[in-house]
PDB file of N, CA and C in Angstrom:
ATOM      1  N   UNK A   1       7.256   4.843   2.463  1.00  0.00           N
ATOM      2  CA  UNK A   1       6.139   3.953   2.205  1.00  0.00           C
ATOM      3  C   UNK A   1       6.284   2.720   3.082  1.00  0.00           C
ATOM      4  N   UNK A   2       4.948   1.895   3.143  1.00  0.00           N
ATOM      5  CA  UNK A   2       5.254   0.782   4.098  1.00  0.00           C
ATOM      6  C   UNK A   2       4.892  -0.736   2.986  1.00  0.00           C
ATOM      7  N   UNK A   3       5.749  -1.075   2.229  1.00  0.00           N
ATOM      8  CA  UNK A   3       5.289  -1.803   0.882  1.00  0.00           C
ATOM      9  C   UNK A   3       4.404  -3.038   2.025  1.00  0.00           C
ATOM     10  N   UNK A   4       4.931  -2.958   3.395  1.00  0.00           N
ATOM     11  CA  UNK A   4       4.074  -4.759   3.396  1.00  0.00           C
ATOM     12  C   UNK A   4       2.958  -4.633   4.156  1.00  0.00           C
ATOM     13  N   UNK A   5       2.380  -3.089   4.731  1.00  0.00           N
ATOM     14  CA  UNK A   5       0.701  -2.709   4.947  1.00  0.00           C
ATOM     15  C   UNK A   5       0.168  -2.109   4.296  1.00  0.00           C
ATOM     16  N   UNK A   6       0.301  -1.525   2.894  1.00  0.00           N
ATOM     17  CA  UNK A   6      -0.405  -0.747   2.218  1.00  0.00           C
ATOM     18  C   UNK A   6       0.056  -1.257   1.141  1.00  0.00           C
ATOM     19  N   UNK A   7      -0.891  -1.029   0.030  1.00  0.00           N
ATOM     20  CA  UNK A   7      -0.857  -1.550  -1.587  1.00  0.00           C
ATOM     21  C   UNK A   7      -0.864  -2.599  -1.549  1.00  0.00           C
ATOM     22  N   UNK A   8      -1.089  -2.901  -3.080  1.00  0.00           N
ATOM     23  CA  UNK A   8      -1.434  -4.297  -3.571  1.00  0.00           C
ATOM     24  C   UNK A   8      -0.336  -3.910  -4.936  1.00  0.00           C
ATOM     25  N   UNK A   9      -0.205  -5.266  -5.670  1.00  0.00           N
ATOM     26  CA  UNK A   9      -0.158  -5.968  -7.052  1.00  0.00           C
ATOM     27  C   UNK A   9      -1.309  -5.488  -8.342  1.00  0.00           C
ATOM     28  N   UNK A  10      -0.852  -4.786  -9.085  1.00  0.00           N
ATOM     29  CA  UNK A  10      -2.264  -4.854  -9.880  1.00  0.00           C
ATOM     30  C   UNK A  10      -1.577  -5.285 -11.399  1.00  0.00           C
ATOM     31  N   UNK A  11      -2.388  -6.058 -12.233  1.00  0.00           N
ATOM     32  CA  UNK A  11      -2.190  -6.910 -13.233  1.00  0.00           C
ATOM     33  C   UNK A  11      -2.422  -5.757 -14.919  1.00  0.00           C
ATOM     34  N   UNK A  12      -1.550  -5.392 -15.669  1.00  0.00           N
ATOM     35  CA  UNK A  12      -2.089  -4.325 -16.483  1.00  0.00           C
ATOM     36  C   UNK A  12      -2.231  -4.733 -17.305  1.00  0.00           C
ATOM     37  N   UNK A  13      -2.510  -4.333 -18.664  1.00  0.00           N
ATOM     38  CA  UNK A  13      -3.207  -4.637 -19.804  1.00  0.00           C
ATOM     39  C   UNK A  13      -2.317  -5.586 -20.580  1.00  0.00           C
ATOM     40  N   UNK A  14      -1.490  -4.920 -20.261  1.00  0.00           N
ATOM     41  CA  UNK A  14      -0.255  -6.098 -21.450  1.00  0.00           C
ATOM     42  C   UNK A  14       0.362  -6.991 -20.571  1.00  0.00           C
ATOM     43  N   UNK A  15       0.028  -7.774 -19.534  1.00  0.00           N
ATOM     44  CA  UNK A  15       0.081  -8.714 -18.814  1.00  0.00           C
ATOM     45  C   UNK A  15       1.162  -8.371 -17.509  1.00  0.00           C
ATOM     46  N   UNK A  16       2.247  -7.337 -17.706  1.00  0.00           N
ATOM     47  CA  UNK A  16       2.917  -7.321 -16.672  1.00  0.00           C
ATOM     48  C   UNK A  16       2.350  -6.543 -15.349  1.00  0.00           C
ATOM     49  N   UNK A  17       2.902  -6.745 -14.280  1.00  0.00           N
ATOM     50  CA  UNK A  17       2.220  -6.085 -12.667  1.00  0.00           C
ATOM     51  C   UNK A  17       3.178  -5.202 -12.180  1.00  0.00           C
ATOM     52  N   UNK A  18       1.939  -4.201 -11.513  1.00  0.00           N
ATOM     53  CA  UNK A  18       2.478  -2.812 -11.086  1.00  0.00           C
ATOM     54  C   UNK A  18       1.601  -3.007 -10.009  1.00  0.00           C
ATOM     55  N   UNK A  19       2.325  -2.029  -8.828  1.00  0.00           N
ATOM     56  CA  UNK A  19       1.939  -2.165  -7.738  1.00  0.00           C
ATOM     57  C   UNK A  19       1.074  -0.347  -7.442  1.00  0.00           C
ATOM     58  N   UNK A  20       0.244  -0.373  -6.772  1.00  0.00           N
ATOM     59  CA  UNK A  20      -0.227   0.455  -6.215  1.00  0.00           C
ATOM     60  C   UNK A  20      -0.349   0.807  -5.193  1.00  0.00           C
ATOM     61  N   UNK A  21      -0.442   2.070  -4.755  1.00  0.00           N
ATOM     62  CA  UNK A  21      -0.920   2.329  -3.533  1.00  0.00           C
ATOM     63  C   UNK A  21      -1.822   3.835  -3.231  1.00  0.00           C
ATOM     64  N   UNK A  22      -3.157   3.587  -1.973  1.00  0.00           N
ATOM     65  CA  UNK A  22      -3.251   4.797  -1.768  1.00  0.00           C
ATOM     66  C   UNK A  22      -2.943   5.665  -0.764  1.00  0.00           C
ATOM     67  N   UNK A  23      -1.550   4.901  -0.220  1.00  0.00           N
ATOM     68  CA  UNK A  23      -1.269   6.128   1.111  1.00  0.00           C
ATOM     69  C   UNK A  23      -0.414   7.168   0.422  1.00  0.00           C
ATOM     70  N   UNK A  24      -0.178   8.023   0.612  1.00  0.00           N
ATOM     71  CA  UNK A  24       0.265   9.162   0.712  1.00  0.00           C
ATOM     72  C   UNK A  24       1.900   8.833   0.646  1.00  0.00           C
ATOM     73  N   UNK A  25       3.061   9.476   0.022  1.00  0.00           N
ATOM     74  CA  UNK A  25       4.543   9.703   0.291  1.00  0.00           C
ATOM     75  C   UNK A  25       4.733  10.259   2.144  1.00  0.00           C
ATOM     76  N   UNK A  26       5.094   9.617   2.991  1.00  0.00           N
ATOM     77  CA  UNK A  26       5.294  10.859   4.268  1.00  0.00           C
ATOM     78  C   UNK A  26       6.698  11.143   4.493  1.00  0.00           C
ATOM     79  N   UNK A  27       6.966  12.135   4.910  1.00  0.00           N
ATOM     80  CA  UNK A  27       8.397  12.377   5.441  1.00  0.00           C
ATOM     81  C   UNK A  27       8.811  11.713   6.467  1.00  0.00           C
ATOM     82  N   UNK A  28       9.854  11.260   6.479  1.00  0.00           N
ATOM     83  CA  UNK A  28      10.878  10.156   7.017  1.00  0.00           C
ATOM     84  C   UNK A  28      10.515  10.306   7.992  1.00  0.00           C
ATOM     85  N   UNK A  29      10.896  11.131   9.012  1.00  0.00           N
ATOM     86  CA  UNK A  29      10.507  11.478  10.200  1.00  0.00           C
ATOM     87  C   UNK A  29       8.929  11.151  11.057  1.00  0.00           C
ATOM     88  N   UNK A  30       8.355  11.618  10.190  1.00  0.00           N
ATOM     89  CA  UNK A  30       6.643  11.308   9.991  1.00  0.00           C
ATOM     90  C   UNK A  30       6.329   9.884  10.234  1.00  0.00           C
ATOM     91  N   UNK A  31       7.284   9.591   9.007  1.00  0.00           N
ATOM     92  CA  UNK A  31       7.082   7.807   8.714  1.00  0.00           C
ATOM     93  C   UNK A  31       7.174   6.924   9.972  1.00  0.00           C
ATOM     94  N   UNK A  32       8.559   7.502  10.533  1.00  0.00           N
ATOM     95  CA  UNK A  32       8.866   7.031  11.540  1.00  0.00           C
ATOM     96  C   UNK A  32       8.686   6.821  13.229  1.00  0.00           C
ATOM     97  N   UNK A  33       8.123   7.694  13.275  1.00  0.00           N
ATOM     98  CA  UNK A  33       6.940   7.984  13.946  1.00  0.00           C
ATOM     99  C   UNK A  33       5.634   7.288  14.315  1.00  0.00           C
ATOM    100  N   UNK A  34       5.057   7.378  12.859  1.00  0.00           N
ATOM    101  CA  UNK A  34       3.862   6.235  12.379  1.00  0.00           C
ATOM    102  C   UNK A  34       4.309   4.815  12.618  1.00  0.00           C
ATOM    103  N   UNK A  35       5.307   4.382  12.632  1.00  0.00           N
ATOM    104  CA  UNK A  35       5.372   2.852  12.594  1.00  0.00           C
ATOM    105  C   UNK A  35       5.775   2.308  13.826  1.00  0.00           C
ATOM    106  N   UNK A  36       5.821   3.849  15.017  1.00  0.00           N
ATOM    107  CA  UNK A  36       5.915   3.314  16.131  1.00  0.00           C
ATOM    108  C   UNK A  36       4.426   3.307  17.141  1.00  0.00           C
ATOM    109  N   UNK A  37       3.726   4.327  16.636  1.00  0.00           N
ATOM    110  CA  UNK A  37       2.396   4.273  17.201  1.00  0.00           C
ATOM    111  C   UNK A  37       1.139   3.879  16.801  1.00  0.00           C
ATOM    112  N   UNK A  38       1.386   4.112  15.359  1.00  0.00           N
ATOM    113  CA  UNK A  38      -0.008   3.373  14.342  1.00  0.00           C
ATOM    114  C   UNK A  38       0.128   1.674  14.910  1.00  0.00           C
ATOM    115  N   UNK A  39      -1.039   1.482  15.649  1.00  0.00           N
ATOM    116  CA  UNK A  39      -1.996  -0.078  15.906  1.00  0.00           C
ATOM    117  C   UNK A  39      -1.413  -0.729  14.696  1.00  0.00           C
ATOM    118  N   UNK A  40      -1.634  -0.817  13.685  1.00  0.00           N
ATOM    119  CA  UNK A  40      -1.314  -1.423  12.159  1.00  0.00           C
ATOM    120  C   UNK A  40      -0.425  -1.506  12.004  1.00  0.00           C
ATOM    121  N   UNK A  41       0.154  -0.663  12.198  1.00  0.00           N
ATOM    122  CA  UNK A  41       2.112  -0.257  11.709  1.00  0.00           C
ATOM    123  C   UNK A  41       3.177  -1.237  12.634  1.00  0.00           C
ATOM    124  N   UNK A  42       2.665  -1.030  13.770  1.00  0.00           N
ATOM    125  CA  UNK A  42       3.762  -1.474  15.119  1.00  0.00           C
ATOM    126  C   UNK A  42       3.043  -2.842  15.260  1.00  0.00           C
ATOM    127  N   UNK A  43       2.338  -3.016  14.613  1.00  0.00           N
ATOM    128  CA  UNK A  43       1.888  -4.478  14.722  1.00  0.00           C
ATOM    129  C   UNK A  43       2.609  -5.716  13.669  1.00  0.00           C
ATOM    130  N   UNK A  44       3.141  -4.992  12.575  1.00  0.00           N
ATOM    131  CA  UNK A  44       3.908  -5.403  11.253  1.00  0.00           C
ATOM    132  C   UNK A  44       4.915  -5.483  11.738  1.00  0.00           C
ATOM    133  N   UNK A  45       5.492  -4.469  12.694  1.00  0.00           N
ATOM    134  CA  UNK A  45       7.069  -3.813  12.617  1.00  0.00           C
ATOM    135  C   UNK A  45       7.889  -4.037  11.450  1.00  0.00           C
ATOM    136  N   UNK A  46       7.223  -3.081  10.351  1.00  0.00           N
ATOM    137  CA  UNK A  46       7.367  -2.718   9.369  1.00  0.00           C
ATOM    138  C   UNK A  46       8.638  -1.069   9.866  1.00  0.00           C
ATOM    139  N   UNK A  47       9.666  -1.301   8.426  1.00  0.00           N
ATOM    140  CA  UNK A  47       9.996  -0.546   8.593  1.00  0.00           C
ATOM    141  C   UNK A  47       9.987   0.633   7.790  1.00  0.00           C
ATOM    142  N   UNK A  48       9.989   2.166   7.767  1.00  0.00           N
ATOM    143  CA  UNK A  48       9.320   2.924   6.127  1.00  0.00           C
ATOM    144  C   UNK A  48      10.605   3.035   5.398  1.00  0.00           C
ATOM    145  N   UNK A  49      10.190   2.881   4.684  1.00  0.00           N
ATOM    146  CA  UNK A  49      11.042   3.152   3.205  1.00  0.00           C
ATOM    147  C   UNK A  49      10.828   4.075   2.046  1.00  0.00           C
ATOM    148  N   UNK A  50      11.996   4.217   1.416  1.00  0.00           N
ATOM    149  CA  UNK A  50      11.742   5.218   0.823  1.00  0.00           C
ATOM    150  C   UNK A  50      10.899   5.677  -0.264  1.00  0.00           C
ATOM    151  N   UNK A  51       9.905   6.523  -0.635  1.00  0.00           N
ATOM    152  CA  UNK A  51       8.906   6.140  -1.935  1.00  0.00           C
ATOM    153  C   UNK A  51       9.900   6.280  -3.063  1.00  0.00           C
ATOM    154  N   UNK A  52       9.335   5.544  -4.439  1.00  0.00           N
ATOM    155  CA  UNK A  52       9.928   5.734  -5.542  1.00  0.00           C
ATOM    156  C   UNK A  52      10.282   6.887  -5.754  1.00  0.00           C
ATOM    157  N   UNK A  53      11.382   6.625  -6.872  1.00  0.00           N
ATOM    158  CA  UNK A  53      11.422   8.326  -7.207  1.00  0.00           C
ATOM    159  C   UNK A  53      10.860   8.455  -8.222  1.00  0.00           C
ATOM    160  N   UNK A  54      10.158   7.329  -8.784  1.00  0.00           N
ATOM    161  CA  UNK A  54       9.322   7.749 -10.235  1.00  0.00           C
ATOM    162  C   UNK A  54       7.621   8.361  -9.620  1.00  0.00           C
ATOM    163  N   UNK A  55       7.306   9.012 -10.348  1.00  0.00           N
ATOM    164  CA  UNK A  55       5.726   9.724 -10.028  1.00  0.00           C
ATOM    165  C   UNK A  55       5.145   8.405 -10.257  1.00  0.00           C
ATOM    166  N   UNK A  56       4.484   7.647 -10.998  1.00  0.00           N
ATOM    167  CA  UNK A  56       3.449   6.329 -10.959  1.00  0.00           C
ATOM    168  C   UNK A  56       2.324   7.302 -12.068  1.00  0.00           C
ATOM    169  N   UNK A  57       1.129   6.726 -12.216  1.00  0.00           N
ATOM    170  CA  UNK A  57      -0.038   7.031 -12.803  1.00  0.00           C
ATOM    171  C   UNK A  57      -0.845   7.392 -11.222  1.00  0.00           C
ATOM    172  N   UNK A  58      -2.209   8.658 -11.294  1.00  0.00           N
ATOM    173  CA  UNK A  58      -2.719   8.544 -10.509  1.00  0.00           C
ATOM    174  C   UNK A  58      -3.855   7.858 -11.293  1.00  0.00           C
ATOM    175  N   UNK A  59      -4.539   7.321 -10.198  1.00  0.00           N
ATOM    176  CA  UNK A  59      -5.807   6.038 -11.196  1.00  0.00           C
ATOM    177  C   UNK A  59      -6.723   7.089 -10.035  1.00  0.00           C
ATOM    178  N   UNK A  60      -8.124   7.177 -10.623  1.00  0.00           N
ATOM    179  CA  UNK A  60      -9.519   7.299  -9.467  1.00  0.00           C
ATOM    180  C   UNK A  60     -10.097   6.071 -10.272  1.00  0.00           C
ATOM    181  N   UNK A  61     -11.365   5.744  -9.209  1.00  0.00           N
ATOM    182  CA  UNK A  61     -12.679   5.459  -9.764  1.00  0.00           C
ATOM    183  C   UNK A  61     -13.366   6.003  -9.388  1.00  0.00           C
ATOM    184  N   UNK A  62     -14.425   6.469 -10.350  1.00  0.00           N
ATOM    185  CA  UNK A  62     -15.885   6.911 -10.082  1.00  0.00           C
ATOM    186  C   UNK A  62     -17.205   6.045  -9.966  1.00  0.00           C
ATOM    187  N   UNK A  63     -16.803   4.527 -10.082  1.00  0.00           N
ATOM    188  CA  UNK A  63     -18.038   3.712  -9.531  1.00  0.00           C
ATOM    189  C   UNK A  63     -18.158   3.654  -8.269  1.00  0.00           C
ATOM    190  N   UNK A  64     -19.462   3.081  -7.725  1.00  0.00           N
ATOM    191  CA  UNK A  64     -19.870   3.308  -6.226  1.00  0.00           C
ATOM    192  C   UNK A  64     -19.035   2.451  -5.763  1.00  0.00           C
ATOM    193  N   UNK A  65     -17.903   2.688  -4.856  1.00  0.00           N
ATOM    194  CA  UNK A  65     -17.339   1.418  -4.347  1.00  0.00           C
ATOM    195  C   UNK A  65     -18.129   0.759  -3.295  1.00  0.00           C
ATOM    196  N   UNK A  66     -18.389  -0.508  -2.516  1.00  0.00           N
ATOM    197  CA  UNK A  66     -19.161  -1.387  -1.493  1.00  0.00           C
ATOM    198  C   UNK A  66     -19.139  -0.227  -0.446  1.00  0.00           C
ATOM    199  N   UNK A  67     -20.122  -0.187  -0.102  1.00  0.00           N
ATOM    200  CA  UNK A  67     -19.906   0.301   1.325  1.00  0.00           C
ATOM    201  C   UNK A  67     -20.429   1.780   1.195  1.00  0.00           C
ATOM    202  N   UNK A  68     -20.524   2.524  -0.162  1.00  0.00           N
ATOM    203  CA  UNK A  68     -20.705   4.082  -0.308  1.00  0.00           C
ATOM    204  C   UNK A  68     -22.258   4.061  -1.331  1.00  0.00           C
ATOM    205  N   UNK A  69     -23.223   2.703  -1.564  1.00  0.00           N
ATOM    206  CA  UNK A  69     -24.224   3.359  -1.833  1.00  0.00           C
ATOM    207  C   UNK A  69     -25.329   4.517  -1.078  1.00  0.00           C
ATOM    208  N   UNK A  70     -25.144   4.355   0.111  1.00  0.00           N
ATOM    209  CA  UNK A  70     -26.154   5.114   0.602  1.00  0.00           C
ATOM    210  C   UNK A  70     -25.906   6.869   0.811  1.00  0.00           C
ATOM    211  N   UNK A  71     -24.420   6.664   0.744  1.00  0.00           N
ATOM    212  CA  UNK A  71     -23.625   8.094   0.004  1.00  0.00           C
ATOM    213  C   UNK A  71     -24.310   8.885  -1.245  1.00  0.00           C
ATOM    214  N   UNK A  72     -23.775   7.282  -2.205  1.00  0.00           N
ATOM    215  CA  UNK A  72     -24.113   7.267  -3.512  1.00  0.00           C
ATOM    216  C   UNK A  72     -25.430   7.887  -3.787  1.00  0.00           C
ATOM    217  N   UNK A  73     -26.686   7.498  -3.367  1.00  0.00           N
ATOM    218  CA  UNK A  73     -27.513   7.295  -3.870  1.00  0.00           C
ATOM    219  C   UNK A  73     -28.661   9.260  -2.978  1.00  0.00           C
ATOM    220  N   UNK A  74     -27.369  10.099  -2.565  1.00  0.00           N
ATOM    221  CA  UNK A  74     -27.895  11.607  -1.949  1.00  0.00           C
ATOM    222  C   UNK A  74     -26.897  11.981  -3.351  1.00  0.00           C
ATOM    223  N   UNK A  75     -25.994  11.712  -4.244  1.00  0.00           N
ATOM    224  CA  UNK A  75     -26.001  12.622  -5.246  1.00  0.00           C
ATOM    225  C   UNK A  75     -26.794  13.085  -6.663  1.00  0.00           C
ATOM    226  N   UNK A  76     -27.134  13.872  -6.618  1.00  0.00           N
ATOM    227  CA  UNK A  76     -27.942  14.417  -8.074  1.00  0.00           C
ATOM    228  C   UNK A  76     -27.446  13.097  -9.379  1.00  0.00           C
ATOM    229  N   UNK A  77     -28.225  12.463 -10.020  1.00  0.00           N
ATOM    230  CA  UNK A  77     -28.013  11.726 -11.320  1.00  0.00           C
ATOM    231  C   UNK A  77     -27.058  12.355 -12.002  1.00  0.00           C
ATOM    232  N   UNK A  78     -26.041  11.897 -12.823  1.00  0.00           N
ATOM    233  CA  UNK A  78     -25.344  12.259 -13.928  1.00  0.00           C
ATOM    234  C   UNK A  78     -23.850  13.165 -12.904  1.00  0.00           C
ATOM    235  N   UNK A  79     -23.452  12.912 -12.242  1.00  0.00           N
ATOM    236  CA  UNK A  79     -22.810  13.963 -10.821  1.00  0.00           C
ATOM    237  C   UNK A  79     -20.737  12.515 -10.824  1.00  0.00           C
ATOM    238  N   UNK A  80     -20.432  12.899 -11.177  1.00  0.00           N
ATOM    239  CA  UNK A  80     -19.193  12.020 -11.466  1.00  0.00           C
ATOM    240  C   UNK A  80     -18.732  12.275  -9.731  1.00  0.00           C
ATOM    241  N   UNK A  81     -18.213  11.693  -9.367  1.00  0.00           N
ATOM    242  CA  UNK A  81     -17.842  11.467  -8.085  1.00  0.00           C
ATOM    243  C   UNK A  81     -16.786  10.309  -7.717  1.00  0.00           C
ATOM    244  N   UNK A  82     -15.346  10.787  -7.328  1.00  0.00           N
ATOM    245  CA  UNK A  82     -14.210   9.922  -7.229  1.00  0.00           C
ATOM    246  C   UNK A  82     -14.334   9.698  -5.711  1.00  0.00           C
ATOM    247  N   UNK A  83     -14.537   8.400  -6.110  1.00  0.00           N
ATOM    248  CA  UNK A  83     -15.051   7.562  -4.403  1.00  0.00           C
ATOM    249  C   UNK A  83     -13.760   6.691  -3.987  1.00  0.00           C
ATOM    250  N   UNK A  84     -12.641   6.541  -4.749  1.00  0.00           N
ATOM    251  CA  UNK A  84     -11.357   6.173  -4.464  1.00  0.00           C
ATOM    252  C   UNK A  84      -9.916   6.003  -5.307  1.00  0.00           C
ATOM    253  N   UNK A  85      -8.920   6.544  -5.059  1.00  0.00           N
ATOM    254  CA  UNK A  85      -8.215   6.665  -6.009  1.00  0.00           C
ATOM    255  C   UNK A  85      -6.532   6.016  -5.703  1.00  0.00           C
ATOM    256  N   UNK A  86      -5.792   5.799  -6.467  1.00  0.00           N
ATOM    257  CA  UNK A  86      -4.438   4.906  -6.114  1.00  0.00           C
ATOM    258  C   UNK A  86      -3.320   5.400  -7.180  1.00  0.00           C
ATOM    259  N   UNK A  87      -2.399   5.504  -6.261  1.00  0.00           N
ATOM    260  CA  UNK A  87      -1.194   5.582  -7.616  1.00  0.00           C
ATOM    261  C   UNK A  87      -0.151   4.559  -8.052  1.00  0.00           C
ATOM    262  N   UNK A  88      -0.491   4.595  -9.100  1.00  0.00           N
ATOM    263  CA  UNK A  88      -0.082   3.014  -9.764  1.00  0.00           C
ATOM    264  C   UNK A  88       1.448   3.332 -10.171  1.00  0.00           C
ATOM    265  N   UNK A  89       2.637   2.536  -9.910  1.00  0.00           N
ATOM    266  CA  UNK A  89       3.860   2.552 -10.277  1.00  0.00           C
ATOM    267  C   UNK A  89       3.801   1.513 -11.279  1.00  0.00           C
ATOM    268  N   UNK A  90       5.426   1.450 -11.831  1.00  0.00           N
ATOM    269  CA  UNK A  90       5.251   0.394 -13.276  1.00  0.00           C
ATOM    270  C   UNK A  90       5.790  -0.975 -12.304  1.00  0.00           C
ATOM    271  N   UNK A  91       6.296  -1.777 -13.179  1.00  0.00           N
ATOM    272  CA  UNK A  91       6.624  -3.349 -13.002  1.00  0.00           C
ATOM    273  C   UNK A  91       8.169  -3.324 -12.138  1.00  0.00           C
ATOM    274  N   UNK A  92       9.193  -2.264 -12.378  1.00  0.00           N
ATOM    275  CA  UNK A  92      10.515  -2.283 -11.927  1.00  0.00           C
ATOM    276  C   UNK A  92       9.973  -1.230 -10.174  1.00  0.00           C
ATOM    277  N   UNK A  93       9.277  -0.894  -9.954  1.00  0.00           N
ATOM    278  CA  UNK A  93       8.588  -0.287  -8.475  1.00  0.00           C
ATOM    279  C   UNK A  93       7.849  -2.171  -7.997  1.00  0.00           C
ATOM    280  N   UNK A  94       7.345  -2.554  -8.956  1.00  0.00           N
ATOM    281  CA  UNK A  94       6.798  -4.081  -8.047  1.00  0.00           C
ATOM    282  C   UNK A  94       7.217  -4.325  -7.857  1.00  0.00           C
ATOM    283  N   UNK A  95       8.736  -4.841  -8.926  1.00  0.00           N
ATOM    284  CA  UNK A  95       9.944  -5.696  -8.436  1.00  0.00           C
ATOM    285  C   UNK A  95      10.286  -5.532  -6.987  1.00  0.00           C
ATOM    286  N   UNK A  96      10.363  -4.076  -6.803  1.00  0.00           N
ATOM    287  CA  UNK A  96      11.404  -3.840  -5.514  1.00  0.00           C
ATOM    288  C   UNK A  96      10.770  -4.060  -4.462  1.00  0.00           C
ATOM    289  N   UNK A  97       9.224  -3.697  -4.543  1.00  0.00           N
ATOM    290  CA  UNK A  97       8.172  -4.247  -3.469  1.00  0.00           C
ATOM    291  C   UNK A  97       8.129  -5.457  -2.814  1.00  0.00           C
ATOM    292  N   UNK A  98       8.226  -6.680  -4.251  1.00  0.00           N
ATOM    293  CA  UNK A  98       8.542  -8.082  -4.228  1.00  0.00           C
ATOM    294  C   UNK A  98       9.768  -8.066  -3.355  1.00  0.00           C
ATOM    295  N   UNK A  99      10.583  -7.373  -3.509  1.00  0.00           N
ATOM    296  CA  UNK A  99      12.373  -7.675  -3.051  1.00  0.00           C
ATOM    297  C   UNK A  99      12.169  -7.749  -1.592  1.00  0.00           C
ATOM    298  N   UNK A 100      11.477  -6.322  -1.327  1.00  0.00           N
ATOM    299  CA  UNK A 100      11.265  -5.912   0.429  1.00  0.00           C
ATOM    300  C   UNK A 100      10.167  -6.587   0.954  1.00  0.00           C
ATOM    301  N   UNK A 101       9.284  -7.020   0.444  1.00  0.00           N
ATOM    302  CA  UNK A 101       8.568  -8.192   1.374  1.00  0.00           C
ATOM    303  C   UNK A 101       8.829  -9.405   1.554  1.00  0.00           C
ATOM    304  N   UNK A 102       9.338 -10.172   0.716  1.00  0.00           N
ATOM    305  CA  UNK A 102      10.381 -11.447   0.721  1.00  0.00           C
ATOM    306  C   UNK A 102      11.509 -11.064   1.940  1.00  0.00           C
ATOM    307  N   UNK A 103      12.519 -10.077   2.255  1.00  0.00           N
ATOM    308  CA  UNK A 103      12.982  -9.502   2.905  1.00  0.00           C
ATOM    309  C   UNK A 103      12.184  -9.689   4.311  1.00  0.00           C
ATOM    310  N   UNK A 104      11.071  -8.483   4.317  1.00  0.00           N
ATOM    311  CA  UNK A 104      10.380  -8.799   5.444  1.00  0.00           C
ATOM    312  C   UNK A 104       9.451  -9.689   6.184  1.00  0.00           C
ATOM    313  N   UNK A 105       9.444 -10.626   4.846  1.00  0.00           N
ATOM    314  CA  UNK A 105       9.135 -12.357   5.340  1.00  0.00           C
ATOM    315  C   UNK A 105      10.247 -13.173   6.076  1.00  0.00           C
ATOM    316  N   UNK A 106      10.938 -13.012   5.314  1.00  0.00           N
ATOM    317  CA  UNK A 106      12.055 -13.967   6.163  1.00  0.00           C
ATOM    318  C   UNK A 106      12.656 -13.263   7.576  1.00  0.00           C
ATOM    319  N   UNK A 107      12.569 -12.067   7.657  1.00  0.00           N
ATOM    320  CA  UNK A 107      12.742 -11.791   9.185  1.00  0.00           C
ATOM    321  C   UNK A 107      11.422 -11.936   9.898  1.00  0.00           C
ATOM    322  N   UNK A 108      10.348 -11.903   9.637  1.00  0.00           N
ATOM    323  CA  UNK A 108       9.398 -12.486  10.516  1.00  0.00           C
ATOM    324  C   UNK A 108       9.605 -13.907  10.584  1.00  0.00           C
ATOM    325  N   UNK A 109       9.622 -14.920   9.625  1.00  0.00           N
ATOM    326  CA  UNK A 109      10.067 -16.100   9.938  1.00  0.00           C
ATOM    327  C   UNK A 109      11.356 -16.323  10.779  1.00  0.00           C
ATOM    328  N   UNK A 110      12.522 -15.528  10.851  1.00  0.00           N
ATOM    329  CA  UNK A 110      13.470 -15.425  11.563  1.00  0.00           C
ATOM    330  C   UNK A 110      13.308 -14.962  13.129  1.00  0.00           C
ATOM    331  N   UNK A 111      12.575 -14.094  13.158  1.00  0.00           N
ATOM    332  CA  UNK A 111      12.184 -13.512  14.488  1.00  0.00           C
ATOM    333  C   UNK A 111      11.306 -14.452  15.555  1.00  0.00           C
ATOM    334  N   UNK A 112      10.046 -15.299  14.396  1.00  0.00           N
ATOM    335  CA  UNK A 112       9.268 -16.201  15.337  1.00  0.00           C
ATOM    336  C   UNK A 112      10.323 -17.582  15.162  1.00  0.00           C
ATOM    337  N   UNK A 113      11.233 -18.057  14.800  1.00  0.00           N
ATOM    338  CA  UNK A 113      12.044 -18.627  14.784  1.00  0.00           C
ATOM    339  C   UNK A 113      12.520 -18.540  16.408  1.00  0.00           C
ATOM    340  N   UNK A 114      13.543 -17.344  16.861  1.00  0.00           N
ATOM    341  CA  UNK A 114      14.204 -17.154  17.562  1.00  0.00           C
ATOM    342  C   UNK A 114      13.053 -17.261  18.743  1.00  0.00           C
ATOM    343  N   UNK A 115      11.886 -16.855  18.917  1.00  0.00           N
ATOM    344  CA  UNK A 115      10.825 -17.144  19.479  1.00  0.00           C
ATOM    345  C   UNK A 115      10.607 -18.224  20.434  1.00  0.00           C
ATOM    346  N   UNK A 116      10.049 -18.581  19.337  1.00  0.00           N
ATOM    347  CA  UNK A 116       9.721 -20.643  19.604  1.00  0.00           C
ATOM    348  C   UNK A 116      10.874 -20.913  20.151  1.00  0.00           C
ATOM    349  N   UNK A 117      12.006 -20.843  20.058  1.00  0.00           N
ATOM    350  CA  UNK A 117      13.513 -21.462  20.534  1.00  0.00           C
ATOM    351  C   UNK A 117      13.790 -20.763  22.159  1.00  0.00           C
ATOM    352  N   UNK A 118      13.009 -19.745  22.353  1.00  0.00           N
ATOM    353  CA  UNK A 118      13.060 -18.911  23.640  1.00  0.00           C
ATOM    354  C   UNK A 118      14.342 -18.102  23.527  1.00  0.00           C
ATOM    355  N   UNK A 119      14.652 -17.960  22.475  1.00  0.00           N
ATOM    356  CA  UNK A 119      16.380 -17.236  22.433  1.00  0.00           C
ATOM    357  C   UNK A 119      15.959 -15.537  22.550  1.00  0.00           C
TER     358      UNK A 119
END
């Protein structure tokens, strides 16, 4: 997984936060790969990590999300339709998210550090 270009924080019912995401688990190799040629990826220099080993909740929604009424509005009335979906981990998967972007904050601050200094 790439915790600091994909997913968010999401806030649950009984007040504590779980993080989500909708990319996909990829194989290491795969991953690694991706974070050298994905525009997005090599732009972070993000590095992948490993997905949880807990499964998460899968969440869909079936409301029109922005951008998909005109989709929306060629299906038959009454027609349920999952227009986007995420898998939600618990609060000890945020934690670690929290851990590795703090992590990969301070080496970007470290890196444009060394930068500015011309080192």
């Amino acid at each position: 997984m790439f915790p600091v270009a994909s997913g968010g924080f999401v806030t649950l019912h009984d007040g504590s936060v779980g993080w989500g995401c909708n990319v996909p688990p990829l194989h290491r190799d795969c991953a690694t790969v991706a974070a050298m040629r994905c525009p997005h990826l090599n732009r972070l220099v993000e590095t992948p990590r490993p997905w949880p080993s807990e499964e998460g909740r899968l969440i869909y929604r079936s409301d029109v999300a922005p951008g998909m009424e005109a989709l929306a509005a060629t299906f038959p009335a009454g027609l349920e339709v999952i227009y986007s979906c995420y898998r939600l981990f618990s609060p000890d998967v945020a934690a670690r998210v929290r851990t590795l972007q703090g992590e990969w904050d301070a080496n970007s601050r470290a890196r444009r550090s060394k930068a500015a200094r011309g080192s």
